[in-house]
PDB file of N, CA and C in Angstrom:
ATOM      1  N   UNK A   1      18.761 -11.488 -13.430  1.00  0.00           N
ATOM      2  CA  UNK A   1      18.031 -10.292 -13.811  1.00  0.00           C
ATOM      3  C   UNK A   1      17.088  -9.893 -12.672  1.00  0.00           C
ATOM      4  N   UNK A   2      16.866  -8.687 -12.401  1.00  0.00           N
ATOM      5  CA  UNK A   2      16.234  -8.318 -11.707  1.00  0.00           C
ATOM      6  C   UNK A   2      14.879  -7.572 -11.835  1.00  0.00           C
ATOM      7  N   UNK A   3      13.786  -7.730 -11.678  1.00  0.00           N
ATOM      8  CA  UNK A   3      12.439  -7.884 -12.194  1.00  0.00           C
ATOM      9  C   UNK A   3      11.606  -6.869 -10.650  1.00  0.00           C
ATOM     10  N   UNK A   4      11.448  -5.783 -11.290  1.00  0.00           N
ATOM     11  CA  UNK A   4      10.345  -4.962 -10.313  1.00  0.00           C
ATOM     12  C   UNK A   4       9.086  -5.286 -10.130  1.00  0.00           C
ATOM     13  N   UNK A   5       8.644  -5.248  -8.752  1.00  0.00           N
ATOM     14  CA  UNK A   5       7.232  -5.825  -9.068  1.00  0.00           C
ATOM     15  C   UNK A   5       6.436  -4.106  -8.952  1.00  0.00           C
ATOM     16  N   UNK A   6       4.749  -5.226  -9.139  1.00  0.00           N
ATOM     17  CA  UNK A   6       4.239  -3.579  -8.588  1.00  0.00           C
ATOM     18  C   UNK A   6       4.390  -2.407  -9.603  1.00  0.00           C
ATOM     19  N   UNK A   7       4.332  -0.743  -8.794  1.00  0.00           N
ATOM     20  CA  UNK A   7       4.821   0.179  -9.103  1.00  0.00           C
ATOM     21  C   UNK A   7       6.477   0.922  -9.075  1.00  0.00           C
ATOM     22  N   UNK A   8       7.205  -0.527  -9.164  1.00  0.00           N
ATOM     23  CA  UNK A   8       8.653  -0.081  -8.844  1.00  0.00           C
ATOM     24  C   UNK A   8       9.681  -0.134  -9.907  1.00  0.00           C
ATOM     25  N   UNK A   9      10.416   0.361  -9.774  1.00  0.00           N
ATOM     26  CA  UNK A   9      11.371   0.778 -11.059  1.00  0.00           C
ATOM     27  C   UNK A   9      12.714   0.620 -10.559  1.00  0.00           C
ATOM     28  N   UNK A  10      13.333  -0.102 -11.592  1.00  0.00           N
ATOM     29  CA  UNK A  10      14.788  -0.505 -11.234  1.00  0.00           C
ATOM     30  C   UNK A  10      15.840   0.936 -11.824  1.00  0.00           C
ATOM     31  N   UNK A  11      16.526   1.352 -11.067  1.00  0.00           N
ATOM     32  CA  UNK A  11      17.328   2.510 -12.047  1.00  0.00           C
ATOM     33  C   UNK A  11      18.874   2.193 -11.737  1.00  0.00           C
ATOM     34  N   UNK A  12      19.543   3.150 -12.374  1.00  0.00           N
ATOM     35  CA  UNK A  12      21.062   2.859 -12.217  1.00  0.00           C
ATOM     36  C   UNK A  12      21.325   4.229 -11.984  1.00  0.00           C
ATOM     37  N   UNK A  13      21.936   4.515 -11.354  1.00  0.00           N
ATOM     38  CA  UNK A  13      22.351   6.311 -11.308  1.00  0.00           C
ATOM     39  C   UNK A  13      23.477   6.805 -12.515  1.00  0.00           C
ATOM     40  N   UNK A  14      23.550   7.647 -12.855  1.00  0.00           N
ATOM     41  CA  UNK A  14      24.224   8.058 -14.169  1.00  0.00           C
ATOM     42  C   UNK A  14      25.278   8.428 -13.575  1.00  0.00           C
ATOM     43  N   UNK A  15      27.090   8.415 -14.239  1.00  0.00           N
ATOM     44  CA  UNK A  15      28.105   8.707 -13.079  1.00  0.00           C
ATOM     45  C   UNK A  15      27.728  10.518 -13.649  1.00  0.00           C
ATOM     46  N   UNK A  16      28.696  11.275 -12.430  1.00  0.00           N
ATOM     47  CA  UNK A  16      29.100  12.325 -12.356  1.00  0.00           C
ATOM     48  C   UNK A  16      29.986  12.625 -13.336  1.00  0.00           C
ATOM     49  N   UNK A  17      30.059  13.887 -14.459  1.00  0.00           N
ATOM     50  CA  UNK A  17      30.586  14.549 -14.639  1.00  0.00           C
ATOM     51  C   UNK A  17      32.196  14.562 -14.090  1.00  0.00           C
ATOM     52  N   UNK A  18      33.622  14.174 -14.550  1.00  0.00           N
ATOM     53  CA  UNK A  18      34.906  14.392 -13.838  1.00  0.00           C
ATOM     54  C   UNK A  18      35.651  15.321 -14.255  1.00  0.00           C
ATOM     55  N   UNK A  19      34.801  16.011 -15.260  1.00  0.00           N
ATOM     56  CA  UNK A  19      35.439  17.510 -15.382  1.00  0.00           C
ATOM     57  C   UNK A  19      34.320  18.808 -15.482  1.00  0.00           C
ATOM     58  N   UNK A  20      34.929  19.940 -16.119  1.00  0.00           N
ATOM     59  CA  UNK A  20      33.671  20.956 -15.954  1.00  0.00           C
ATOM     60  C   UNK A  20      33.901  21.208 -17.114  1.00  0.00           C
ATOM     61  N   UNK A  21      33.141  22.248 -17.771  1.00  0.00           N
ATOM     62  CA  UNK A  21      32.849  22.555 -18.700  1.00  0.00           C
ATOM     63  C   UNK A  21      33.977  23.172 -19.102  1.00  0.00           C
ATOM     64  N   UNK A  22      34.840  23.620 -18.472  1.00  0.00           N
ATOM     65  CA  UNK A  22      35.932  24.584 -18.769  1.00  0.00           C
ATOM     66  C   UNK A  22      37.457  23.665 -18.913  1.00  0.00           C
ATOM     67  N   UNK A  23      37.111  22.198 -18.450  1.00  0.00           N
ATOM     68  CA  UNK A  23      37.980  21.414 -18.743  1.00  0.00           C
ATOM     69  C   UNK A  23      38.982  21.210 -17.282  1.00  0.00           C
ATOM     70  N   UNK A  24      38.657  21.703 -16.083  1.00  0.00           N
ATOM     71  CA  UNK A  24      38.775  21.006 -14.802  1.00  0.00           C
ATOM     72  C   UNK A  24      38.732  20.116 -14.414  1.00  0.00           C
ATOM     73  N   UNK A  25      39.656  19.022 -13.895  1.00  0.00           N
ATOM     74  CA  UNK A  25      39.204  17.651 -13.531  1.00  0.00           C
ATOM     75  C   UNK A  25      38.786  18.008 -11.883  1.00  0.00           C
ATOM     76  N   UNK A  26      37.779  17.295 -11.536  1.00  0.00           N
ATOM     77  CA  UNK A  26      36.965  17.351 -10.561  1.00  0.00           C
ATOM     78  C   UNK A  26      37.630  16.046  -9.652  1.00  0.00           C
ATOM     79  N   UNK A  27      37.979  16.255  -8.268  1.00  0.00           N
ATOM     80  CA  UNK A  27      38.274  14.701  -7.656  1.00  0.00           C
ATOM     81  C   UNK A  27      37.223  14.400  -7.054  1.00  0.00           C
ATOM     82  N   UNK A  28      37.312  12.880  -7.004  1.00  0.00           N
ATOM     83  CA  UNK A  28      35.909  12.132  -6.826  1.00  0.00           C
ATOM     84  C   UNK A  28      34.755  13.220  -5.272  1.00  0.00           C
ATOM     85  N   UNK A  29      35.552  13.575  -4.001  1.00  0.00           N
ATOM     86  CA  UNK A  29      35.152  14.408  -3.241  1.00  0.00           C
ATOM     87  C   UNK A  29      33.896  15.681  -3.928  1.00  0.00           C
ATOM     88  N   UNK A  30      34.847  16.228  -4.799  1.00  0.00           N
ATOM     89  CA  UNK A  30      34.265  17.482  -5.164  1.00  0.00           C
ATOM     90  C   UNK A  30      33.144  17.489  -6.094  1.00  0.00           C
ATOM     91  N   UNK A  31      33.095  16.307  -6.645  1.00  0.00           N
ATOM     92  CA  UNK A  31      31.618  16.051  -7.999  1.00  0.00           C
ATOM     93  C   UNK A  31      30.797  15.759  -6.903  1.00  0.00           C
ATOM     94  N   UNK A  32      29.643  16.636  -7.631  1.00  0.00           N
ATOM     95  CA  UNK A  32      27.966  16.244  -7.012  1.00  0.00           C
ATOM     96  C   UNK A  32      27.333  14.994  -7.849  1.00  0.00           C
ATOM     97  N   UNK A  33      26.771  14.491  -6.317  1.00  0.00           N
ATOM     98  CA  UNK A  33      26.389  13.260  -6.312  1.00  0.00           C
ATOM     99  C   UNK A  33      25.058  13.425  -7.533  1.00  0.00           C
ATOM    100  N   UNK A  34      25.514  12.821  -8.301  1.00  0.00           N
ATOM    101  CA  UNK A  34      24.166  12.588  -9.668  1.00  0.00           C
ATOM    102  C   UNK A  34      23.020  12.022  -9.400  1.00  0.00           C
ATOM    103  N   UNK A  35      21.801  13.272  -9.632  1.00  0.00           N
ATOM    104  CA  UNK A  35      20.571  13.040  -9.405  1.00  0.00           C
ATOM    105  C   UNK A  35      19.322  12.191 -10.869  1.00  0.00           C
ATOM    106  N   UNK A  36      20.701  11.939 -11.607  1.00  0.00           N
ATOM    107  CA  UNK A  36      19.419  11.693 -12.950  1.00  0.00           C
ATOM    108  C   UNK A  36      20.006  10.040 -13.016  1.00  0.00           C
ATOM    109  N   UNK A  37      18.905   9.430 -13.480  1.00  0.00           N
ATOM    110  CA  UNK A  37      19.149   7.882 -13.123  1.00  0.00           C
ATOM    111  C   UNK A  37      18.605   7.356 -14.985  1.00  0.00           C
ATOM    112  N   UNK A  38      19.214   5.947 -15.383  1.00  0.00           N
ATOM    113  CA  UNK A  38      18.105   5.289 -16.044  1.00  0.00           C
ATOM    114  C   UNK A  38      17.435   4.301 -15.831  1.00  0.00           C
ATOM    115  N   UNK A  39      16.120   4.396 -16.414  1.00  0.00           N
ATOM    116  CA  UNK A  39      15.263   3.277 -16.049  1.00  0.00           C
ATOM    117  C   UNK A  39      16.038   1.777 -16.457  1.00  0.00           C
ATOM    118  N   UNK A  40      16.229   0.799 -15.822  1.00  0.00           N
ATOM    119  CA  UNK A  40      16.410  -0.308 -16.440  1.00  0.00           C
ATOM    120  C   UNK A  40      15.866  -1.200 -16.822  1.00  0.00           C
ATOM    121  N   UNK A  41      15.082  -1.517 -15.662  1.00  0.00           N
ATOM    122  CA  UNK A  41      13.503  -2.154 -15.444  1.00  0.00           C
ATOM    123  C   UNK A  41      12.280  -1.637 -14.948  1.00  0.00           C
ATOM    124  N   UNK A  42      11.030  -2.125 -15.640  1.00  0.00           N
ATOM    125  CA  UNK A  42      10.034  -1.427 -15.477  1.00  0.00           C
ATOM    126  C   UNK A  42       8.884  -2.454 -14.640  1.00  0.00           C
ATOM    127  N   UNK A  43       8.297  -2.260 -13.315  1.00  0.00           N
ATOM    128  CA  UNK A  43       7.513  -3.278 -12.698  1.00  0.00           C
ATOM    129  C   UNK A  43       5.992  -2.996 -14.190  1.00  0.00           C
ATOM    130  N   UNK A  44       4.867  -3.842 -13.348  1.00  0.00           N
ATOM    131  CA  UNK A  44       3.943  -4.255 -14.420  1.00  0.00           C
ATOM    132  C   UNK A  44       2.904  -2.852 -14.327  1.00  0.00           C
ATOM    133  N   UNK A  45       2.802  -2.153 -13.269  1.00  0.00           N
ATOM    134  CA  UNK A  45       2.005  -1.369 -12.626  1.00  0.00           C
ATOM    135  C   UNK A  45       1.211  -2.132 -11.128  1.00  0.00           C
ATOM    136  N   UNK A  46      -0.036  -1.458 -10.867  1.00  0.00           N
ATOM    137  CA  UNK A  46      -0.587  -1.996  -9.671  1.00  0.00           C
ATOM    138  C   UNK A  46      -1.867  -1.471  -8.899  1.00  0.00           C
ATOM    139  N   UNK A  47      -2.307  -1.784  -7.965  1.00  0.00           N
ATOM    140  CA  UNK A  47      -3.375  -1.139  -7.483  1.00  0.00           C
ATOM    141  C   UNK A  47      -3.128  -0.030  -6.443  1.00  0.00           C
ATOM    142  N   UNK A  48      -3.648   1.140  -6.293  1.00  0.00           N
ATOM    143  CA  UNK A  48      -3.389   2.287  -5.591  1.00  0.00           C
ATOM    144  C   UNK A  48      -4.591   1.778  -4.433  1.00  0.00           C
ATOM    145  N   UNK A  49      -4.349   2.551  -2.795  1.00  0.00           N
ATOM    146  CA  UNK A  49      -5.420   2.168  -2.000  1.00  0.00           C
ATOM    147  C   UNK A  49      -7.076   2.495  -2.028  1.00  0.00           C
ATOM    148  N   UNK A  50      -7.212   2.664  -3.362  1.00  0.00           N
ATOM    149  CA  UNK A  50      -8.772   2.665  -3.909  1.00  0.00           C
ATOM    150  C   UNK A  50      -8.794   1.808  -4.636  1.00  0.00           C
ATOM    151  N   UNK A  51      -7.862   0.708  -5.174  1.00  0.00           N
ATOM    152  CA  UNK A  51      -8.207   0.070  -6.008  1.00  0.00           C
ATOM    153  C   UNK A  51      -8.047   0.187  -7.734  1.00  0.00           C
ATOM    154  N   UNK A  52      -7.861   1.150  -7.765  1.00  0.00           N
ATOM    155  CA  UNK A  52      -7.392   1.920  -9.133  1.00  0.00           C
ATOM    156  C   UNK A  52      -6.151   1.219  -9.626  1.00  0.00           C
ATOM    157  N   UNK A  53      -6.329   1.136 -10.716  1.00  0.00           N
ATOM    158  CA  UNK A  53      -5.096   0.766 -11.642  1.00  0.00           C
ATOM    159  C   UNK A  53      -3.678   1.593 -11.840  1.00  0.00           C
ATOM    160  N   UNK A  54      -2.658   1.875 -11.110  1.00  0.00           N
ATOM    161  CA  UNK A  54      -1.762   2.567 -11.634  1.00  0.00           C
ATOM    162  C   UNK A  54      -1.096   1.978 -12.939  1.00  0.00           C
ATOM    163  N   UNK A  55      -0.768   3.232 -13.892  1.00  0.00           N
ATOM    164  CA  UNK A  55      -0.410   3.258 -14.703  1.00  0.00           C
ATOM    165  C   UNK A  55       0.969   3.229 -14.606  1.00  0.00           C
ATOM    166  N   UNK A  56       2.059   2.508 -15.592  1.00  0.00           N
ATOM    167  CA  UNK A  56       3.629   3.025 -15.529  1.00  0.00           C
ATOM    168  C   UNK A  56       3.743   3.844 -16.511  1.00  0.00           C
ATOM    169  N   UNK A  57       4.561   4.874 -16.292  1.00  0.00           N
ATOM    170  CA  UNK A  57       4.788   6.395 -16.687  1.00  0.00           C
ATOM    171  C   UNK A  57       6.101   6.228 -17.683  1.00  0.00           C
ATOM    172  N   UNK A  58       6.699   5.327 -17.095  1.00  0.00           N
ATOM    173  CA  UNK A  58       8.583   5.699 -17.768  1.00  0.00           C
ATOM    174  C   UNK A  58       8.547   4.064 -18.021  1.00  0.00           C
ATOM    175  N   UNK A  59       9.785   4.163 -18.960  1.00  0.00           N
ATOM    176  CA  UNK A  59      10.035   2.881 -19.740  1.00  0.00           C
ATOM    177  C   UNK A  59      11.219   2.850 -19.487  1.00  0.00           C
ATOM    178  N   UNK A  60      11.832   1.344 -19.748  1.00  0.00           N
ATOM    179  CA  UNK A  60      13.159   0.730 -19.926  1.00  0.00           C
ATOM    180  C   UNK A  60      13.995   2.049 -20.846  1.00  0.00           C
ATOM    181  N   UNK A  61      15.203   2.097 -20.301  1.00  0.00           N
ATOM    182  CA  UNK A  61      15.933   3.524 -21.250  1.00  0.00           C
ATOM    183  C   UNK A  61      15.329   4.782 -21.074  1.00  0.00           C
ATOM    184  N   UNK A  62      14.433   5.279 -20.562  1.00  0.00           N
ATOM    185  CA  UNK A  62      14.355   6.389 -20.227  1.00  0.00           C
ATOM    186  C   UNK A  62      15.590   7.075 -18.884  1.00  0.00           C
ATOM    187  N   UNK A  63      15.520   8.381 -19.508  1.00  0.00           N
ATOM    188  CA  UNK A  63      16.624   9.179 -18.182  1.00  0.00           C
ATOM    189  C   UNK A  63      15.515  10.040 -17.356  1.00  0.00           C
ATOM    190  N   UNK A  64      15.536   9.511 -16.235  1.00  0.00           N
ATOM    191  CA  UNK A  64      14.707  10.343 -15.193  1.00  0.00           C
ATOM    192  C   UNK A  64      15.255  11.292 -14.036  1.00  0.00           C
ATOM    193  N   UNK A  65      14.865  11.900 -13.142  1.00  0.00           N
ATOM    194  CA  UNK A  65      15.371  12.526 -11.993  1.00  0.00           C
ATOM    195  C   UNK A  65      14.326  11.894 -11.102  1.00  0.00           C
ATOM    196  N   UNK A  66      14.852  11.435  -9.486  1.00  0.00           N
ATOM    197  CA  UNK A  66      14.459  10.799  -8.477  1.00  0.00           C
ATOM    198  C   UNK A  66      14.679  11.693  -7.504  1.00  0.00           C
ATOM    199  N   UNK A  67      13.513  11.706  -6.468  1.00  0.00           N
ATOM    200  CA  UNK A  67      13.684  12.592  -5.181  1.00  0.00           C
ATOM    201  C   UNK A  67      15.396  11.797  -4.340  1.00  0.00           C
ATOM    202  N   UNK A  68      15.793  13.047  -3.949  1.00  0.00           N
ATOM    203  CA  UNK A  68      17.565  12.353  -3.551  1.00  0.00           C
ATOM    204  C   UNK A  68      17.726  10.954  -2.512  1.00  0.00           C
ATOM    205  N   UNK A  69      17.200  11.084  -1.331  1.00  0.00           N
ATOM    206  CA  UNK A  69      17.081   9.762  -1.047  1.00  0.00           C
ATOM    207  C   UNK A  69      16.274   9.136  -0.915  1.00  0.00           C
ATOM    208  N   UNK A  70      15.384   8.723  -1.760  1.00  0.00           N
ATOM    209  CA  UNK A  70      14.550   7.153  -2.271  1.00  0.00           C
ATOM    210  C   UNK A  70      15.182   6.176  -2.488  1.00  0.00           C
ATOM    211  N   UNK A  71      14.212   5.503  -2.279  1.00  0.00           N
ATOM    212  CA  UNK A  71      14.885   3.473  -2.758  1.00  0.00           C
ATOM    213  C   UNK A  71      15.350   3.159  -2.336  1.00  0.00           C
ATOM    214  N   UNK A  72      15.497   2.050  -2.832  1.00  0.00           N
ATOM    215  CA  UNK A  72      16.225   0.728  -1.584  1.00  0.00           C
ATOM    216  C   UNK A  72      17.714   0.681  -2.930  1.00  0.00           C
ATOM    217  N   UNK A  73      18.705   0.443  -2.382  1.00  0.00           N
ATOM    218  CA  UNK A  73      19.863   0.830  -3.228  1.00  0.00           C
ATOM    219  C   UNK A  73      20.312  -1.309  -3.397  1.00  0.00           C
ATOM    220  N   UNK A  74      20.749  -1.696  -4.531  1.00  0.00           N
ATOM    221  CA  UNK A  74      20.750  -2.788  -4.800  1.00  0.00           C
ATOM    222  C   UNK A  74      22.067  -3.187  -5.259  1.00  0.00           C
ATOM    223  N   UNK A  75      23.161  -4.102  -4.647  1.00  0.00           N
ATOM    224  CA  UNK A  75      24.022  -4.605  -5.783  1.00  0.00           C
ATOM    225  C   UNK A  75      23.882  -5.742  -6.251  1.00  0.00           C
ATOM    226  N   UNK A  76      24.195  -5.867  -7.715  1.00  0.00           N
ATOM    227  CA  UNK A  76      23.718  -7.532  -8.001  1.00  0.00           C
ATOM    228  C   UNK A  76      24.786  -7.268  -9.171  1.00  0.00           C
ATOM    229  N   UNK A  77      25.573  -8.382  -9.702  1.00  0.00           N
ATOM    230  CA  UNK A  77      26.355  -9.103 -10.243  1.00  0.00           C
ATOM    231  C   UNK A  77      27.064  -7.860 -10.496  1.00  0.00           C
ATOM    232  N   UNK A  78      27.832  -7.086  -9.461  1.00  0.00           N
ATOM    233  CA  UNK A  78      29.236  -6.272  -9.235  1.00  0.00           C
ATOM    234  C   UNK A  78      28.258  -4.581  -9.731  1.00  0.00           C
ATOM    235  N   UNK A  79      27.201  -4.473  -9.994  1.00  0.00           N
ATOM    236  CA  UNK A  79      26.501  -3.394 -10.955  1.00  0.00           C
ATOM    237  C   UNK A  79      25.168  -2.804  -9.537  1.00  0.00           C
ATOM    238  N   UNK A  80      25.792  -1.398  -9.544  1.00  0.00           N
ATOM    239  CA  UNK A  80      24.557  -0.650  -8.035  1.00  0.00           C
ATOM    240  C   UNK A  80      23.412  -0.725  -8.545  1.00  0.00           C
ATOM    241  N   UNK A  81      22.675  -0.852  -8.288  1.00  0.00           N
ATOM    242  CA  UNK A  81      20.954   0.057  -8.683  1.00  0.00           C
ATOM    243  C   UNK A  81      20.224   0.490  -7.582  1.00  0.00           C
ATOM    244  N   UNK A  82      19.218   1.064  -7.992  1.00  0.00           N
ATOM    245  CA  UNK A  82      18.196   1.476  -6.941  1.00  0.00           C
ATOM    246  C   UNK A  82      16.741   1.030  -7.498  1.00  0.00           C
ATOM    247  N   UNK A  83      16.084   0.285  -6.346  1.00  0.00           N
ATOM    248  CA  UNK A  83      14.738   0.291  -6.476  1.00  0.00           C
ATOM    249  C   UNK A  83      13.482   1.509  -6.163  1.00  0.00           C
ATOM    250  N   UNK A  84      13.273   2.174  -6.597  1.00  0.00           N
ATOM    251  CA  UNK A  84      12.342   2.680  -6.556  1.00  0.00           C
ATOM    252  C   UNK A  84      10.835   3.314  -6.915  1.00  0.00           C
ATOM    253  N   UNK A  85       9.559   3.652  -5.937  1.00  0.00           N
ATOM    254  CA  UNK A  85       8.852   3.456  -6.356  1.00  0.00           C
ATOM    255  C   UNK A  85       8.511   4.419  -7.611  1.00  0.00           C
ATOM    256  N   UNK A  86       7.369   4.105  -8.354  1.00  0.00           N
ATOM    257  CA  UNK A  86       7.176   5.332  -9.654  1.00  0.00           C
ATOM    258  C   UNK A  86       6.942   6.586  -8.841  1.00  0.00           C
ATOM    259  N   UNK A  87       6.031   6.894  -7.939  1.00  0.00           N
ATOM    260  CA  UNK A  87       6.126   7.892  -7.140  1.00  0.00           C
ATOM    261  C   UNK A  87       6.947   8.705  -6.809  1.00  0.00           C
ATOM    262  N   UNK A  88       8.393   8.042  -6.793  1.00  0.00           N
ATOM    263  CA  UNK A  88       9.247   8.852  -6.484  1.00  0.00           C
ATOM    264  C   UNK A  88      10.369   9.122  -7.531  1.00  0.00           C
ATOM    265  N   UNK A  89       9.838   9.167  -9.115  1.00  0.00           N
ATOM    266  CA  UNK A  89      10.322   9.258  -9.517  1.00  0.00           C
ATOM    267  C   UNK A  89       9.827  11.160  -9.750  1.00  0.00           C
ATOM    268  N   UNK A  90      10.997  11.848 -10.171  1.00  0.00           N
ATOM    269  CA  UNK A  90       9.772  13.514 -10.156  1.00  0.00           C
ATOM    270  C   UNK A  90       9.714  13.946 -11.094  1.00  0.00           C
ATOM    271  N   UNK A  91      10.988  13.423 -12.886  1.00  0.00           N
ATOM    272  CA  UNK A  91      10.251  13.920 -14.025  1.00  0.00           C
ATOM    273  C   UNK A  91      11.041  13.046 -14.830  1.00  0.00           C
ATOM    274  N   UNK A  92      11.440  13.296 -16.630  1.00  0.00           N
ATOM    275  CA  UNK A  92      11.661  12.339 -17.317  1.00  0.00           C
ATOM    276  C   UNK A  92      13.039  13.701 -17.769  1.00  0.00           C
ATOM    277  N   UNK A  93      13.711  13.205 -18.131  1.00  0.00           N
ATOM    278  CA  UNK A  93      14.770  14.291 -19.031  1.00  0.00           C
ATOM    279  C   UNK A  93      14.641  13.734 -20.288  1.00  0.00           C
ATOM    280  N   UNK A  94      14.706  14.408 -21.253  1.00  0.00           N
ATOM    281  CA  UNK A  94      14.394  14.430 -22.864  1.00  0.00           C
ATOM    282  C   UNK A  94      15.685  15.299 -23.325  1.00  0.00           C
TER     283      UNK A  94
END
């Protein structure tokens, strides 16, 4: 298992869409690369450079959107993720 420290957040990227709405199959080339991720793991929070307590914002199972290239990208037992910080996470989808 993989355990964030800090202000960092473990995510998984959500796959792409392989068809369209109209019922097009899309080949792997032509789908856009998916910007909405879920949280998997959540670090504890941490101190900001004043000393301040950051707060964590998003939880385990939440669906978020991440600035496009952040994080450190992770494989562990055959499954991608990305580490990244809460900062760069930019909102929550509901």
């Amino acid at each position: 298992m993989i355990k964030p420290l800090n202000d960092r957040v473990l995510i998984k990227m959500i796959e792409a869409e392989e068809t369209t709405k109209s019922g097009i199959i899309l080949s792997s080339g032509a789908q856009e690369k998916p910007q909405i991720a879920e949280v998997i793991e959540v670090g504890p929070g941490g101190l900001d450079e004043n000393g301040k307590k950051i707060e964590m914002q998003v939880k385990k199972g939440d669906k978020v959107i991440t600035s496009k290239y952040s994080g450190t990208e992770v494989k562990y037992e055959g499954n991608e993720y990305i580490i990244v910080k809460q900062s760069d996470i930019l909102a929550t989808v509901e």
